[in-house]
Structure formats: C-alpha cells, structure tokens
N, C-alpha and C. Protein backbone atom coordinates (compact mmCIF):
# COMPACT_ATOMS: atom_id res chain seq x y z
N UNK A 1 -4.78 26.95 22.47
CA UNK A 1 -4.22 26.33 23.67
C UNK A 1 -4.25 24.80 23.55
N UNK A 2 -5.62 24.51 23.20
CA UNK A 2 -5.77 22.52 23.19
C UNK A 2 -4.38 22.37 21.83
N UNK A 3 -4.38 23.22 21.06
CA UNK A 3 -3.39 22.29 19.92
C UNK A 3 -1.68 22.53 20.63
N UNK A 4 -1.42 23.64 21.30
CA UNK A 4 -0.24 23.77 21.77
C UNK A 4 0.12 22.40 22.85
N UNK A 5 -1.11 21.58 23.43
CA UNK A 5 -0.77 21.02 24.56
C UNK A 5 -0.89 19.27 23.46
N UNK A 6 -1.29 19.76 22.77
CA UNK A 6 -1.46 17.99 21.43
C UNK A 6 0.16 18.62 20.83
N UNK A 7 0.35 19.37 20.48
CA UNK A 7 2.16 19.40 20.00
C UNK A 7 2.76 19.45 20.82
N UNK A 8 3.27 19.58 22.24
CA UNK A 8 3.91 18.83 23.11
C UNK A 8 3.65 17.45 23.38
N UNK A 9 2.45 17.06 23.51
CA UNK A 9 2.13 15.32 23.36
C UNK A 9 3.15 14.55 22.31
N UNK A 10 2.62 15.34 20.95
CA UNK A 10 3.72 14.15 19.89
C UNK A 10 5.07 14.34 19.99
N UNK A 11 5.45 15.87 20.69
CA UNK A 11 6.95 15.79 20.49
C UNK A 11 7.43 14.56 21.58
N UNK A 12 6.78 14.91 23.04
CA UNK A 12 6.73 14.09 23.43
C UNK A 12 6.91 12.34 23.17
N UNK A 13 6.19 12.30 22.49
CA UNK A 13 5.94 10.89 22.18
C UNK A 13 6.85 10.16 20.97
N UNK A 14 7.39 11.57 20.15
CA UNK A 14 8.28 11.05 19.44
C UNK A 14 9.61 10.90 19.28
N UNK A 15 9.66 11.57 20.77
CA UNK A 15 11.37 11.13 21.80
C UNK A 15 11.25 10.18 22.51
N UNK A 16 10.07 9.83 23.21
CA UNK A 16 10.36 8.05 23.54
C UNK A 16 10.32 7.41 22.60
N UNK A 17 9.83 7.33 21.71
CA UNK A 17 9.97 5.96 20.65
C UNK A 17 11.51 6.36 19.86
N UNK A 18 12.12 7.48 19.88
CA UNK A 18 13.78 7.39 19.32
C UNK A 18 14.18 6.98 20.24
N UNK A 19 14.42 7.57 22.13
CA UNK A 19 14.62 6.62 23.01
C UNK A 19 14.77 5.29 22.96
N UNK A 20 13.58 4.80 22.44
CA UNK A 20 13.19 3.10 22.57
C UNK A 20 14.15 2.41 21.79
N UNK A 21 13.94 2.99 20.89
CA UNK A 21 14.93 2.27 19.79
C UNK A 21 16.12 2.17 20.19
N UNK A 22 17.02 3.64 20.78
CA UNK A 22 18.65 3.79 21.42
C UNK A 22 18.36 2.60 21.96
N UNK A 23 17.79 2.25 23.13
CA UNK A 23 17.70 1.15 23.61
C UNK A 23 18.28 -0.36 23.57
N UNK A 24 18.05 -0.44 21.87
CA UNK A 24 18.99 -1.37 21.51
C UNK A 24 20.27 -1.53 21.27
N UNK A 25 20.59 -0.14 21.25
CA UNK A 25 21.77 -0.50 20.49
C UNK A 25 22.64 -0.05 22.15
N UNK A 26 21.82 0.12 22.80
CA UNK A 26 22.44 0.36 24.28
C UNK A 26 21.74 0.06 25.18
N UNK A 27 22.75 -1.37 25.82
CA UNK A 27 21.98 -2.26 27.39
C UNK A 27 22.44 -2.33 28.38
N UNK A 28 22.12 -1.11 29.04
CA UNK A 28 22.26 -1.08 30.24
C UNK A 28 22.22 -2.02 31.22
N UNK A 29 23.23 -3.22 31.78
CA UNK A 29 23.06 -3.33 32.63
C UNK A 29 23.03 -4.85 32.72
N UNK A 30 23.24 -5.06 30.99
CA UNK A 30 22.99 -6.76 30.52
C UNK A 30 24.45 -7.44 30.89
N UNK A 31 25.08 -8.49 31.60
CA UNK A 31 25.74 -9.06 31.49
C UNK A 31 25.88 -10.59 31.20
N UNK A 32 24.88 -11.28 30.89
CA UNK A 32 24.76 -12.71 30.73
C UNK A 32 25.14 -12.97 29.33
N UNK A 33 26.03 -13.90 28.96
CA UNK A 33 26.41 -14.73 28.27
C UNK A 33 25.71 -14.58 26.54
N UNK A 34 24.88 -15.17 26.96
CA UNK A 34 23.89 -15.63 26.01
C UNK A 34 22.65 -14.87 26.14
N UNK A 35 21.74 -15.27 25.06
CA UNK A 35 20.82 -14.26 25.01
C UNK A 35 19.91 -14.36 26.46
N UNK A 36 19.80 -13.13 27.37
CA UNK A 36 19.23 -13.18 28.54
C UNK A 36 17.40 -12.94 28.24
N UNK A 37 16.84 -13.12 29.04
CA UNK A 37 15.57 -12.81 29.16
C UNK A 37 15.44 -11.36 29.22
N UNK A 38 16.20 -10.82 29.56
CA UNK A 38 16.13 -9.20 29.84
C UNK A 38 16.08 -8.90 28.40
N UNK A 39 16.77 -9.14 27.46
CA UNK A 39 16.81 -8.64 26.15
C UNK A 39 15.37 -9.25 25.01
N UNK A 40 15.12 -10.00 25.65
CA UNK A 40 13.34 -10.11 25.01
C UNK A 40 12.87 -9.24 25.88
N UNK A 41 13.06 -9.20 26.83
CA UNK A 41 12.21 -7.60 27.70
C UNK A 41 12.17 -6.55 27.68
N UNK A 42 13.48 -6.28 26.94
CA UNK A 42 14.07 -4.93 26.00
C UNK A 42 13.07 -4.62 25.10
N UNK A 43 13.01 -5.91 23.83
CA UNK A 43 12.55 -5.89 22.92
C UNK A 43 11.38 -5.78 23.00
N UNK A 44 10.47 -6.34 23.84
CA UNK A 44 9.01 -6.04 23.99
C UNK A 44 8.90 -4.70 24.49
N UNK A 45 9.44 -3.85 25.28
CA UNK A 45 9.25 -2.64 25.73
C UNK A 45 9.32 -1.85 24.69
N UNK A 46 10.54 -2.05 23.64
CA UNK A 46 10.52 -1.14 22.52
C UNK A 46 9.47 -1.55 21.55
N UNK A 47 9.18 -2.36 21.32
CA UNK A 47 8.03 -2.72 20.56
C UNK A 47 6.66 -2.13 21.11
N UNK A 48 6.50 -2.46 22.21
CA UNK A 48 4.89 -1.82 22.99
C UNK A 48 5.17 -0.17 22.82
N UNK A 49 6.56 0.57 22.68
CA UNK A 49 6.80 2.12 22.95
C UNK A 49 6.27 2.33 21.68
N UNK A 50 6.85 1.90 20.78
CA UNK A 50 6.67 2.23 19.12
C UNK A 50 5.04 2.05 19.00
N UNK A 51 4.51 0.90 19.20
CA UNK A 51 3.58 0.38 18.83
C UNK A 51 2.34 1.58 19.58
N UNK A 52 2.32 2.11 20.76
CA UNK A 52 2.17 2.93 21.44
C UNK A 52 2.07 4.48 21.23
N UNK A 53 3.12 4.49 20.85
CA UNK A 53 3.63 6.00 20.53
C UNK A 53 3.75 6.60 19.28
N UNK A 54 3.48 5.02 17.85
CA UNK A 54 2.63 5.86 16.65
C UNK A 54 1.59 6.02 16.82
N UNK A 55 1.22 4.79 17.53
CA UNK A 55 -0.54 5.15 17.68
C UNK A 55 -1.29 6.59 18.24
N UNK A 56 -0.65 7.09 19.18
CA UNK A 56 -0.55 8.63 19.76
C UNK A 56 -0.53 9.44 18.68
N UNK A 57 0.71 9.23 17.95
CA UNK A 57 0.96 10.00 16.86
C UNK A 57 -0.39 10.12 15.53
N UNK A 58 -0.82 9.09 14.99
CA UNK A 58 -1.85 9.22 14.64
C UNK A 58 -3.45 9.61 15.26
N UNK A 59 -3.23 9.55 16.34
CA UNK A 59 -4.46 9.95 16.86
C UNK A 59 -4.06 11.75 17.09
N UNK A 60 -2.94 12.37 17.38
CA UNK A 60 -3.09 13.06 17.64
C UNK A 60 -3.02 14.24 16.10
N UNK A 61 -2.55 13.98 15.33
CA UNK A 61 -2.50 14.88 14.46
C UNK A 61 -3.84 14.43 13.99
N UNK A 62 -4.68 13.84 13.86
CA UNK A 62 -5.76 13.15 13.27
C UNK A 62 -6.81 14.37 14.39
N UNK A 63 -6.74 14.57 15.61
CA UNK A 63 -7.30 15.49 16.23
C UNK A 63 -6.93 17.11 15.97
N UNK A 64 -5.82 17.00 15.85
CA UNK A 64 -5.46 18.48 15.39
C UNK A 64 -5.53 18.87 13.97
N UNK A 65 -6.95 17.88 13.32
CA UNK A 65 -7.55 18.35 11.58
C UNK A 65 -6.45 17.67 10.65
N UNK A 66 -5.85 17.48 10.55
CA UNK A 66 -5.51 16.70 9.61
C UNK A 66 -6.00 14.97 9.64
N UNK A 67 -6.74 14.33 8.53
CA UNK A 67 -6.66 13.05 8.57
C UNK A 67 -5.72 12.16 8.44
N UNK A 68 -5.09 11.53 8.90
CA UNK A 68 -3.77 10.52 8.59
C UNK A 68 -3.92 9.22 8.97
N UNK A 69 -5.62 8.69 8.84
CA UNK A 69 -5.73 6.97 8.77
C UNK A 69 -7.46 7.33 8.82
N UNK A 70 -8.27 6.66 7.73
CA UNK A 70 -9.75 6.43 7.23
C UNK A 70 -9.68 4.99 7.83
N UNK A 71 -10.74 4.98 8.44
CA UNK A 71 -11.51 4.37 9.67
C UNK A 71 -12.47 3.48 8.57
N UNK A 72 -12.72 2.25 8.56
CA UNK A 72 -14.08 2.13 7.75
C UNK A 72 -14.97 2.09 8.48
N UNK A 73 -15.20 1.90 9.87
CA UNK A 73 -16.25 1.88 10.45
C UNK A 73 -16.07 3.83 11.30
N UNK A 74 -17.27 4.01 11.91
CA UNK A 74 -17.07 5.44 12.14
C UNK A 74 -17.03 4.97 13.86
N UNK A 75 -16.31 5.83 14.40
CA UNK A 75 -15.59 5.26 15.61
C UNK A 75 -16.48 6.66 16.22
N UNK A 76 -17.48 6.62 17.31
CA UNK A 76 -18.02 7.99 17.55
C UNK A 76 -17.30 8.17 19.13
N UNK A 77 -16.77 7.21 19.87
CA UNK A 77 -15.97 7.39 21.23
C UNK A 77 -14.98 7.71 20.90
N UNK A 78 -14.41 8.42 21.84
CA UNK A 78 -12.68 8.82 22.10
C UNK A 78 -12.15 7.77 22.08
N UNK A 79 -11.84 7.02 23.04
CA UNK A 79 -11.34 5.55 22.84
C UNK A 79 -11.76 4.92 22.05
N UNK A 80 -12.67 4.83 21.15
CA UNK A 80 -12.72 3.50 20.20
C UNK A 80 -11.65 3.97 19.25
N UNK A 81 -11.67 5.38 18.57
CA UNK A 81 -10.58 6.08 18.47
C UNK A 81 -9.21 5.77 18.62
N UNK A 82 -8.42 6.33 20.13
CA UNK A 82 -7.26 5.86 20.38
C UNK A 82 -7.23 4.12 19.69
N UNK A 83 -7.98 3.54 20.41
CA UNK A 83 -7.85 2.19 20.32
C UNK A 83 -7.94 2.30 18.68
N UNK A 84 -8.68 2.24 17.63
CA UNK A 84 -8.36 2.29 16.22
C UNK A 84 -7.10 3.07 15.97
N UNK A 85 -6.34 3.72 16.72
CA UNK A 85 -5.05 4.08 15.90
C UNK A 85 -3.84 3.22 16.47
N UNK A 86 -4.20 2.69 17.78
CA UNK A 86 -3.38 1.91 18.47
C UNK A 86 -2.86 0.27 17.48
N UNK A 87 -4.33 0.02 17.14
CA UNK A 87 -4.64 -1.21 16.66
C UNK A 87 -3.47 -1.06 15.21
N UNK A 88 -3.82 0.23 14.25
CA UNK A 88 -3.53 0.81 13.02
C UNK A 88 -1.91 0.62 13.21
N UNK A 89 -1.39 0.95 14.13
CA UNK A 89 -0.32 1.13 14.99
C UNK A 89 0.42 -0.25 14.80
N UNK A 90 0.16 -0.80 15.29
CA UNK A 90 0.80 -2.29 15.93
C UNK A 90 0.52 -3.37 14.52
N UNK A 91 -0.83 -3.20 13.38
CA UNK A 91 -0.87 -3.88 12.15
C UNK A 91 0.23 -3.62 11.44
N UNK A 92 0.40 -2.07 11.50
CA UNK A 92 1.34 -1.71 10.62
C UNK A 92 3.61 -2.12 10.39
N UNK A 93 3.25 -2.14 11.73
CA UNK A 93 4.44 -2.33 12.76
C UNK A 93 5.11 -3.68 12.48
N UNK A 94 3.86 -4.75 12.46
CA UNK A 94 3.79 -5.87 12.77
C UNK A 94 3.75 -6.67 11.17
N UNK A 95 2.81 -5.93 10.77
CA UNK A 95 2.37 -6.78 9.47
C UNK A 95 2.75 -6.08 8.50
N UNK A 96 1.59 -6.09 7.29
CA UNK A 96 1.14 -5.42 6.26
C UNK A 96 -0.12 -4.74 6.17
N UNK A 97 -0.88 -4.96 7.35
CA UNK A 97 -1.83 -4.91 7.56
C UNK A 97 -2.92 -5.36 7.16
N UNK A 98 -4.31 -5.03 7.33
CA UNK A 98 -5.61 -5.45 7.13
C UNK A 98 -6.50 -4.93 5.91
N UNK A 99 -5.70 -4.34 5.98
CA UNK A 99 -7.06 -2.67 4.77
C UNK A 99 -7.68 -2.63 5.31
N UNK A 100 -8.58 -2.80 6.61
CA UNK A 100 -9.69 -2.08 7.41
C UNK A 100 -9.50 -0.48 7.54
N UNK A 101 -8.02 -0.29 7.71
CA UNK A 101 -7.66 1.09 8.65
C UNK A 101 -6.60 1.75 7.42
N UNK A 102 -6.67 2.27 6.41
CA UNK A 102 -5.87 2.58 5.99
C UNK A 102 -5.01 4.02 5.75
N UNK A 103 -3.85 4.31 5.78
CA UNK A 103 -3.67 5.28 6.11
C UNK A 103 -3.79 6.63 4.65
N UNK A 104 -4.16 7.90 5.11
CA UNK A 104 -4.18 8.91 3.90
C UNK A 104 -3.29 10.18 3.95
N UNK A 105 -3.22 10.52 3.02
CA UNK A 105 -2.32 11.67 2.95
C UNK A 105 -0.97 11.75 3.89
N UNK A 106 -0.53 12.63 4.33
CA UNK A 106 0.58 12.53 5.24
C UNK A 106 1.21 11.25 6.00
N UNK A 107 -0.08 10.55 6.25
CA UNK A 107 -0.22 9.45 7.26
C UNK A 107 0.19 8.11 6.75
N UNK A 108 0.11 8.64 5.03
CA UNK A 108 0.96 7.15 4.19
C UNK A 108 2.52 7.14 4.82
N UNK A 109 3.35 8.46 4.56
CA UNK A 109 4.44 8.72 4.91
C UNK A 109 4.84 8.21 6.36
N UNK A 110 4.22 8.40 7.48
CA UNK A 110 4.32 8.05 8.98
C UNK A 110 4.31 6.85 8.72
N UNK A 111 3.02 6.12 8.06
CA UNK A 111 2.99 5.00 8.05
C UNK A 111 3.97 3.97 7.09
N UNK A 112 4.86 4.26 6.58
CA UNK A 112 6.26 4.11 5.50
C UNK A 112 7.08 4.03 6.49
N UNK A 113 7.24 4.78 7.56
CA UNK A 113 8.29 5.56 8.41
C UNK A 113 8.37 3.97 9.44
N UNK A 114 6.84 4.18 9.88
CA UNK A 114 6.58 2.70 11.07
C UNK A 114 7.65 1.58 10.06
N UNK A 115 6.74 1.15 9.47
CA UNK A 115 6.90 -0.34 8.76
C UNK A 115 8.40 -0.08 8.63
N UNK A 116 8.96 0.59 8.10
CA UNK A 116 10.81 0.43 7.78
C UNK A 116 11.10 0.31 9.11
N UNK A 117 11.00 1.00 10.25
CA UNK A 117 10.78 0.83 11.67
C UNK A 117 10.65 -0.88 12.29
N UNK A 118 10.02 -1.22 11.74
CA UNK A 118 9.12 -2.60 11.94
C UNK A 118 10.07 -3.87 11.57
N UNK A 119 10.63 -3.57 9.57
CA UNK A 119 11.59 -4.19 9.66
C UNK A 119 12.83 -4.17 10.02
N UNK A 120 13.68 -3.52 10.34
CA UNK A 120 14.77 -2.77 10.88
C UNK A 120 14.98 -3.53 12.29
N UNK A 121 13.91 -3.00 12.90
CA UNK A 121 13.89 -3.41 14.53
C UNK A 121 14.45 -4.84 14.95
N UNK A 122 14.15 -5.65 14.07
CA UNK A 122 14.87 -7.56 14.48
C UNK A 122 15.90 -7.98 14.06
N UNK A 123 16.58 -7.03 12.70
CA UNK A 123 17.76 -6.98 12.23
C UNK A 123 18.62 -6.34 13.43
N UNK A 124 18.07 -5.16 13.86
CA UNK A 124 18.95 -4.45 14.86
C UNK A 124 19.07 -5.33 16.21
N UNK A 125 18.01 -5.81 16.85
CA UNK A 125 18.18 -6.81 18.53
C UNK A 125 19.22 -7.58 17.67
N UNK A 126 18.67 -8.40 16.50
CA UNK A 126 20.06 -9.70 16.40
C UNK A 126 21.45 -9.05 16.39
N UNK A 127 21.69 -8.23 15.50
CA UNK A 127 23.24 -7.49 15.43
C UNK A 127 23.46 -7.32 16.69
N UNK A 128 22.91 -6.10 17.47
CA UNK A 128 23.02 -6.13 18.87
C UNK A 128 23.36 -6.99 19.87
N UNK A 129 22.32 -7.85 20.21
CA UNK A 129 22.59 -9.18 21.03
C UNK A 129 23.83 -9.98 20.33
N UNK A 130 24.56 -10.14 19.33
CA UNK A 130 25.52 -10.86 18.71
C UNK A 130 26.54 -9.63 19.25
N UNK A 131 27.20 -9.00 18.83
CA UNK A 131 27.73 -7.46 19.40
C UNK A 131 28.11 -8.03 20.96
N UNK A 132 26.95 -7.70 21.67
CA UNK A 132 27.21 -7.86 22.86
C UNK A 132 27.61 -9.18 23.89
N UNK A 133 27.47 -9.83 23.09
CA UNK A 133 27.94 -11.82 23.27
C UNK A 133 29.42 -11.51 22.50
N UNK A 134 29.60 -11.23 21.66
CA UNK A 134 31.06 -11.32 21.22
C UNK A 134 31.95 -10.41 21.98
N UNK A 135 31.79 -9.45 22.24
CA UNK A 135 32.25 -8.53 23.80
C UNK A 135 32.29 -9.12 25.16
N UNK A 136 31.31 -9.76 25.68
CA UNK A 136 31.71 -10.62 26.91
C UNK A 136 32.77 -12.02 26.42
N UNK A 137 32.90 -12.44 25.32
CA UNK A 137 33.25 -13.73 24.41
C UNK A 137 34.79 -13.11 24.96
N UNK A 138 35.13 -12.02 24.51
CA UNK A 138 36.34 -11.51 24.53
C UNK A 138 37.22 -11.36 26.07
C-alpha cells in the first residue's frame, strides 16, 4: 500500500515538472512588449517546480529501496532527507555540483536527465520570450 501511494507521488510529480516546462513555450496571458516581469515569474516557478519535483523524485524512489543519490553525511531525519535531495536537486539543475551528494546507479541517469533539463531551460525562455516579442512586433 505505502509503495502504491509513493508511485502516484512521482507520477504525480513528474507531470508537473513536464507541465512546468509547457509553460514556456506557452504564456498565458503575457501581453507586454518587452520582456515583462511576469516572464521572470514564469521562469522562477518552473525552475522552483523542477528544482522541487526532482528532488521528490529522488527522495522518493530512494524510499521505495532503490538508492539513487549517496549522502556523505548520514541524514537520520526525514527532512534532513527531503532537504538533502532537494538541495541534490537544485546543485544539479543549477550547477555541476558539489560531490558532497552524488548520484548512483539509476539516479546517474535522472540526474543526466535534470542537468540537460538545466541547460535547455534558458535557451528555451530566450527563444520563447523573442517568439513572443516578434508576434506582438507584428
């Protein structure tokens, strides 16, 4: 029963972060000129979803026995937990990371998946936001 209700969680979680992403390439609702504030507000929402919603993702298959990120310190709370995959999450996303948190087995792959994710994501707002300025332009 607990693992049936952790595999609705990630499916869950891994339709908002495709969500998030549509997001960009569809803005509801933007009509200003130039780049609006709403579209850095876009972008931070999809960024906090992703950043968010791998972190879920690693915590949760990481609970349902498989390992998919070695901890160097041993995390004995639930939350220090979440929070170490959150953190794992947003390095990965963001950076190259730390080597504190690194990911194993399966979790290299997810974590391949983020980072192309990661770079992708600022190529896509610029195309986008340019897209949508040359459409009102018109």
């Amino acid at each position: 029963m607990e693992k049936a209700v952790l595999v609705i969680l990630l499916i869950t979680t891994a339709t908002l972060i495709v969500r998030s992403i549509w997001m960009l390439f569809k803005h509801p609702g933007i009509k200003e000129h130039l780049m609006p504030v709403s579209h850095l507000l876009i972008l931070f929402i999809v960024y906090g979803t992703i950043i968010s919603g791998f972190g879920l993702i690693y915590a949760l298959i990481s609970l349902m026995g498989y390992p998919v990120i070695k901890l160097e310190l041993n995390q004995s709370d639930f939350f220090s937990f979440i929070e170490a995959c959150i953190y794992f999450s947003s390095t990965t996303i963001l950076s190259v990371g730390y080597g504190d948190i690194v990911p194993v087995g399966a979790g290299r792959w997810i974590a391949a998946l983020q980072a192309l994710i990661g770079y992708l994501l600022p190529i896509a707002f610029v195309l986008s936001s340019v897209v949508h300025h040359n459409k009102i332009a018109k």
